[in-house]
Protein backbone atom coordinates (compact mmCIF):
# COMPACT_ATOMS: atom_id res chain seq x y z
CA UNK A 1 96.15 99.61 83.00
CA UNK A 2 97.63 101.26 86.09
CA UNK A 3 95.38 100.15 89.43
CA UNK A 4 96.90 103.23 91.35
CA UNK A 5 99.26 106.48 90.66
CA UNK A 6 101.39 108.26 92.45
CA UNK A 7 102.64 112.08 91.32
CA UNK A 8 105.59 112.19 93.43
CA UNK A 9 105.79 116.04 92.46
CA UNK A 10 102.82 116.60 95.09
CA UNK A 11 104.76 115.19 97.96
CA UNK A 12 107.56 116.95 100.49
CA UNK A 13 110.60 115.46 99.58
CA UNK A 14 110.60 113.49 102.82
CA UNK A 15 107.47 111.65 102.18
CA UNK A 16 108.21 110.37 98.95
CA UNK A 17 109.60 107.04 98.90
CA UNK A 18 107.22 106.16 102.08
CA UNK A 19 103.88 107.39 99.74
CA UNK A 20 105.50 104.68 96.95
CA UNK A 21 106.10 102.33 98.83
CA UNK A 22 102.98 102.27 100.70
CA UNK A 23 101.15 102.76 97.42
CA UNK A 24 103.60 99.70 96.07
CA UNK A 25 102.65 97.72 99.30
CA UNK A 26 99.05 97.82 98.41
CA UNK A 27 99.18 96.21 94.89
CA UNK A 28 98.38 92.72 94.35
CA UNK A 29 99.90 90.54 92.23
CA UNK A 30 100.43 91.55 88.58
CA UNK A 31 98.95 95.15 89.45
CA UNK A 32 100.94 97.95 88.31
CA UNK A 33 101.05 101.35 89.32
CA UNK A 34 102.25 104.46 87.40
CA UNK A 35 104.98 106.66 89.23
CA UNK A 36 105.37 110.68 88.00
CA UNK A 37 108.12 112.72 88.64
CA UNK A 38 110.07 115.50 87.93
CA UNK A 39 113.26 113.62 87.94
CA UNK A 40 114.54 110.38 86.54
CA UNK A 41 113.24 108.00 89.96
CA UNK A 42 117.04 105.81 89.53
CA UNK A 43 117.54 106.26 93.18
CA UNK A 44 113.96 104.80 94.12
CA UNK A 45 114.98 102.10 91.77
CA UNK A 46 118.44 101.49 93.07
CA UNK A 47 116.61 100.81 96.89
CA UNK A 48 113.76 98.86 95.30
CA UNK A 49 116.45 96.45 93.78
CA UNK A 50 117.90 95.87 97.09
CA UNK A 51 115.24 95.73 99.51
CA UNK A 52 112.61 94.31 96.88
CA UNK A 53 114.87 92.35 94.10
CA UNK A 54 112.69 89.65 92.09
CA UNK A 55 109.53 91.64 93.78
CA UNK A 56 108.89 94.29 90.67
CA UNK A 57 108.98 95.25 87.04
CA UNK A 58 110.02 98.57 86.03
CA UNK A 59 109.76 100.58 82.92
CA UNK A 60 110.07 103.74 82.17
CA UNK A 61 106.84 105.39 80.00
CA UNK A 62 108.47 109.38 79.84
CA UNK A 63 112.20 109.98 80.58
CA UNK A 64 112.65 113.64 80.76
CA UNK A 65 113.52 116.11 80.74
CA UNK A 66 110.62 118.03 82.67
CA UNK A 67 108.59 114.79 83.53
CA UNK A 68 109.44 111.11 84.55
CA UNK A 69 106.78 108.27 84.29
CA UNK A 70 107.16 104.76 85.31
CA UNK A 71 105.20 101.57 85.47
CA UNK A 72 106.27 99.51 88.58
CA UNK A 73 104.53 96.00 88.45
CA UNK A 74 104.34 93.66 91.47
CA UNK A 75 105.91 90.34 90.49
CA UNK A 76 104.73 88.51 93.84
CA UNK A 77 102.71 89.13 97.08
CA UNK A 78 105.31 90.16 99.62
């Protein structure tokens, strides 16, 4: 069960990553939210592995080609 979701299609490419983050920010412990997009989210990944290694799960739900979903867990409070 997802606590929160974020449809990054409904966001200005500039606000993005600081809407999941912020979103990410606010989970607790073993909360997981669900991420939507219209591309595959690797880049968001790539930075959450080095800014936030250890800190997250991620799997992908939907992998394309016109929609992107995927659970991002927090691991530990941070």
């Amino acid at each position: 069960m997802f606590v929160k979701k974020v449809d990054a299609r409904e966001y200005e490419p500039k606000d993005k990553h600081r809407v999941i983050f912020e979103t990410f920010d606010s989970l607790k412990t073993g909360e997981k939210m669900e991420l939507t997009n219209d591309h595959d989210p690797k880049p968001l990944h790539y930075q959450m592995l080095a800014e936030m290694e250890g800190q997250f799960q991620w799997e992908y739900l939907e992998e394309g080609p016109e929609v992107w979903r995927v659970s991002i867990g927090k691991k530990i409070d941070g």
